[in-house]
N, C-alpha and C. Protein backbone atom coordinates (compact mmCIF):
# COMPACT_ATOMS: atom_id res chain seq x y z
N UNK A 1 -44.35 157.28 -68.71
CA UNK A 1 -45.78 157.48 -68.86
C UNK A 1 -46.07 158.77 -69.64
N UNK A 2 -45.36 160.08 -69.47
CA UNK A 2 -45.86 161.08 -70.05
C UNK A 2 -45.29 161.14 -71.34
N UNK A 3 -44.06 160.58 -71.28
CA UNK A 3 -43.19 160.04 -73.31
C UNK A 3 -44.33 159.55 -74.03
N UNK A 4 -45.14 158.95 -73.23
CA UNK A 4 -46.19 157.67 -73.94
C UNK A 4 -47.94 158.41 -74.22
N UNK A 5 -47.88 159.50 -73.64
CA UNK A 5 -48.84 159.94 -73.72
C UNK A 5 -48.43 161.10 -75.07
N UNK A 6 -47.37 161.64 -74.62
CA UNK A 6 -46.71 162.88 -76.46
C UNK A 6 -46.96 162.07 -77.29
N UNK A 7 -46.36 160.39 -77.23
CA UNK A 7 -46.42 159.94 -78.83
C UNK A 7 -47.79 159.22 -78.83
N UNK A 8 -48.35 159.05 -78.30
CA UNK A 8 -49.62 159.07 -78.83
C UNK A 8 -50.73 159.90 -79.15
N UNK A 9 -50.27 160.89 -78.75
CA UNK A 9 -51.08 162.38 -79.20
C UNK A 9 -50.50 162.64 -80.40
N UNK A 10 -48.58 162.64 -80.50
CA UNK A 10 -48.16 162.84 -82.10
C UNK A 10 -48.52 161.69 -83.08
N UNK A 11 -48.64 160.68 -82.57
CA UNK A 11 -49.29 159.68 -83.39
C UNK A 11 -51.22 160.04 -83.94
N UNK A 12 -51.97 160.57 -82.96
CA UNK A 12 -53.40 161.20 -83.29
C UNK A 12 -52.86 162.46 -84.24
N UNK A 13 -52.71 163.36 -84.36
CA UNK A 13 -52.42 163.86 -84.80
C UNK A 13 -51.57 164.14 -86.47
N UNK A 14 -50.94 163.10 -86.39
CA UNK A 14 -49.88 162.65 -87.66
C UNK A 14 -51.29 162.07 -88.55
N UNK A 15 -52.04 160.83 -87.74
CA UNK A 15 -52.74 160.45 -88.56
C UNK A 15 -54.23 161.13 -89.00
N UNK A 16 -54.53 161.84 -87.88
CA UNK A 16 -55.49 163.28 -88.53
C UNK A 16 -54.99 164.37 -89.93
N UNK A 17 -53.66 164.61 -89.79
CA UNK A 17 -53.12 164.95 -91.24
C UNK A 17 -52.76 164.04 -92.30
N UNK A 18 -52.57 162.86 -92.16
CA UNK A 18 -52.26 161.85 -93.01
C UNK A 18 -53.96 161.64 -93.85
N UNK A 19 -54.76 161.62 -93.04
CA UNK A 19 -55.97 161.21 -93.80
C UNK A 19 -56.89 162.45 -94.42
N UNK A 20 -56.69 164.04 -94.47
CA UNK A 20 -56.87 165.01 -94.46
C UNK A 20 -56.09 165.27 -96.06
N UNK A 21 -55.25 165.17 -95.90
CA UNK A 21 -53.88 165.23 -96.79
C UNK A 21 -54.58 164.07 -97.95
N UNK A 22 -54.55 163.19 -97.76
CA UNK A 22 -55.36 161.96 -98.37
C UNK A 22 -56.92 162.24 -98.89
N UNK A 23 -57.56 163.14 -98.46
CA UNK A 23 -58.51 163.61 -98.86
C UNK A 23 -58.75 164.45 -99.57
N UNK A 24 -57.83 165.16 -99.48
CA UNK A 24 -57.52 166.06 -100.60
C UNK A 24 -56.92 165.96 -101.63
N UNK A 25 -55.91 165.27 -101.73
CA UNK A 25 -55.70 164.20 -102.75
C UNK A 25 -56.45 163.56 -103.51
N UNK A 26 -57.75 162.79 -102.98
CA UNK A 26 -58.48 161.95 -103.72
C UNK A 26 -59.67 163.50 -104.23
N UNK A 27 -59.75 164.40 -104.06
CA UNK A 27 -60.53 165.06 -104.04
C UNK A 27 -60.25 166.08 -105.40
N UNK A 28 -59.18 166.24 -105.63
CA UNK A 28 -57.60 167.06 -106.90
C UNK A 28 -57.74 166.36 -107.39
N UNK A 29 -57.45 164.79 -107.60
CA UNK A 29 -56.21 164.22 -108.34
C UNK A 29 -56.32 164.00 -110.16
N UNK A 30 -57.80 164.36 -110.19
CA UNK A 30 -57.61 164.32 -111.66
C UNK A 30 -58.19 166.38 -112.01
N UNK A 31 -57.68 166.91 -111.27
CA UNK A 31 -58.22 168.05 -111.50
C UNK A 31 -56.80 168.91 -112.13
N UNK A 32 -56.46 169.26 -111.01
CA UNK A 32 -54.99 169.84 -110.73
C UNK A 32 -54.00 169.16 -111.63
N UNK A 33 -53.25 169.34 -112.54
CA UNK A 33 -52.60 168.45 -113.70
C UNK A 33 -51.05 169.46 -113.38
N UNK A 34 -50.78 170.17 -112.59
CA UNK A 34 -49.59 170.59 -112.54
C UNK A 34 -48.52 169.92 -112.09
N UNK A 35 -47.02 169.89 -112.69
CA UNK A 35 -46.06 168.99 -112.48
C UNK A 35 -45.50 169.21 -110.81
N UNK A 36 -45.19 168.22 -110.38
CA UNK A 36 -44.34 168.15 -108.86
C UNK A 36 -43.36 169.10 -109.08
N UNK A 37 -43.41 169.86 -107.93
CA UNK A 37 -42.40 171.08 -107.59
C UNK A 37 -41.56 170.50 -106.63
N UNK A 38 -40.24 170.00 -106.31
CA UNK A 38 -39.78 169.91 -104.97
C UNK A 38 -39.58 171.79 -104.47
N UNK A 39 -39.54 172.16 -104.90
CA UNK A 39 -39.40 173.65 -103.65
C UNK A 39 -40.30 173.67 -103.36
N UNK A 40 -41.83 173.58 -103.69
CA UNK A 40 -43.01 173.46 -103.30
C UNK A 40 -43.44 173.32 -102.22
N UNK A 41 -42.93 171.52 -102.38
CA UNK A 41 -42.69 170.55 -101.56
C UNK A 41 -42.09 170.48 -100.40
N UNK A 42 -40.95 171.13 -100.60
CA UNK A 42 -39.98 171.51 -99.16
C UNK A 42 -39.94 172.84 -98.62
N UNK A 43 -40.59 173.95 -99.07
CA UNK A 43 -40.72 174.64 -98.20
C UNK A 43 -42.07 175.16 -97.98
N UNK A 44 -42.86 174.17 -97.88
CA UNK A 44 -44.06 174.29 -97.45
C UNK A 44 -44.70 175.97 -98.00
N UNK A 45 -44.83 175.80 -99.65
CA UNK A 45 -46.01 176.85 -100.12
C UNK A 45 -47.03 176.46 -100.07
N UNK A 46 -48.07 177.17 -100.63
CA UNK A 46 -49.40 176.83 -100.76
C UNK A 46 -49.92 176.57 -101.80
N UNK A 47 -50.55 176.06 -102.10
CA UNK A 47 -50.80 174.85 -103.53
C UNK A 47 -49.73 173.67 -103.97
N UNK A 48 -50.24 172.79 -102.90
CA UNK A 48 -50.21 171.21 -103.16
C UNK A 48 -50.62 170.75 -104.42
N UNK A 49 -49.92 170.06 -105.48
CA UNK A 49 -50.52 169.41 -105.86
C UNK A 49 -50.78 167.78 -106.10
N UNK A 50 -51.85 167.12 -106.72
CA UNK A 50 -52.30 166.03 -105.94
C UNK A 50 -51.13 165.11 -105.98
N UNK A 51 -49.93 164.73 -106.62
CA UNK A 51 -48.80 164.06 -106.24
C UNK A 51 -48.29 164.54 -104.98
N UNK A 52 -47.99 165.96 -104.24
CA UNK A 52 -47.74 166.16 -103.53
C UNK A 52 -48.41 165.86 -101.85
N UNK A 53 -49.57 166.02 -102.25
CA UNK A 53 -50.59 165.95 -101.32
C UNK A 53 -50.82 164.32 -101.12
N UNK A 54 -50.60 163.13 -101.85
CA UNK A 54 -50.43 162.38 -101.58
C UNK A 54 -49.11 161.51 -100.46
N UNK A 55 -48.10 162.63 -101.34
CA UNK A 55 -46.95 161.94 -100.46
C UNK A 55 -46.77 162.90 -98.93
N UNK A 56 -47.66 163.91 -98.54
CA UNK A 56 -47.62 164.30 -97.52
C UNK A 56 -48.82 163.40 -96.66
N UNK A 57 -49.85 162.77 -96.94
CA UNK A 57 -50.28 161.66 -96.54
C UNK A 57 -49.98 159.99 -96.28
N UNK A 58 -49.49 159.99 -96.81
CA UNK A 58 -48.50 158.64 -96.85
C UNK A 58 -47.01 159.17 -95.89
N UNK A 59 -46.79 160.25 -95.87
CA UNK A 59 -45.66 160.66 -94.57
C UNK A 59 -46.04 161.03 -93.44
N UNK A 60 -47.76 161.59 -93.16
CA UNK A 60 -48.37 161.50 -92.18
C UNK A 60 -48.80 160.09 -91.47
N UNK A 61 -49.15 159.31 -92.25
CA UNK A 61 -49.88 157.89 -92.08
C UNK A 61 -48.43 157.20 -91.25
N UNK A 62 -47.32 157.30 -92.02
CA UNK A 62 -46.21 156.15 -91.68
C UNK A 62 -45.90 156.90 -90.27
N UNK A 63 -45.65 157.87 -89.77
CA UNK A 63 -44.90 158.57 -89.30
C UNK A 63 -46.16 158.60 -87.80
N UNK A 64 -47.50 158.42 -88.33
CA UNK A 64 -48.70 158.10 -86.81
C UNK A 64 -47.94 156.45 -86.60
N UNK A 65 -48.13 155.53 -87.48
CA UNK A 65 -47.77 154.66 -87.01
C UNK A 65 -46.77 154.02 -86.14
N UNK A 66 -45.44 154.80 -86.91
CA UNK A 66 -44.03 154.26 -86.18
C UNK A 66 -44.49 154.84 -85.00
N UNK A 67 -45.02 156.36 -84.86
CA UNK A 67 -45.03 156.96 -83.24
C UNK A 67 -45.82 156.23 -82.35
N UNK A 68 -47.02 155.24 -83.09
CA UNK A 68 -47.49 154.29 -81.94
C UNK A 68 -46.98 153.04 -81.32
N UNK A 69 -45.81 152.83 -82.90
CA UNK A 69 -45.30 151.59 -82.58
C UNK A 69 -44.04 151.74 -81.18
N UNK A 70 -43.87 153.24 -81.13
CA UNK A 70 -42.57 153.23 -80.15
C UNK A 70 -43.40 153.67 -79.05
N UNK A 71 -44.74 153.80 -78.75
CA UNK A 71 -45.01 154.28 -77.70
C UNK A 71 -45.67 153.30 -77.28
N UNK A 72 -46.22 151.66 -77.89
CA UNK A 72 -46.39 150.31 -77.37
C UNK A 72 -45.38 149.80 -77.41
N UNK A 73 -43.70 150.19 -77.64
CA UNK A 73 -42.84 149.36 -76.95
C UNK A 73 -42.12 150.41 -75.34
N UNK A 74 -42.60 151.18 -75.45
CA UNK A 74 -42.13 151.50 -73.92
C UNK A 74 -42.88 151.16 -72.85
N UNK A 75 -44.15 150.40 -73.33
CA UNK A 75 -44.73 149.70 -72.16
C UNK A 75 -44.46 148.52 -71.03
């Protein structure tokens, strides 16, 4: 019961940054014209840009989901 209550809070949560992340994205994406950095990317600096900020939404989004999908199979 309380496993099931973490992943569904990390699941709220994942998908509160997934759609945030996604918003900002749609909000850049023809602004910001700078090329993808992976160091950027992986060690979490500051200035996303909108390729980046997309795929940190789309890793928020998947990552709420799977956590709901394993917290409706421990039911």
């Amino acid at each position: 019961m309380v496993g099931q209550i973490v992943l569904l809070l990390n699941s709220a949560v994942c998908m509160v940054g997934g759609i945030m992340f996604l918003c900002d994205w749609y909000k850049t994406r023809n602004i910001d014209l700078r090329p993808f950095s992976l160091r950027r990317f992986l060690f979490f600096e500051k200035g996303y840009n909108p390729i980046e900020k997309l795929l940190l939404a789309i890793l928020g989004l998947t990552t709420s989901v799977f956590t709901a999908y394993i917290a409706i199979l421990m039911i």
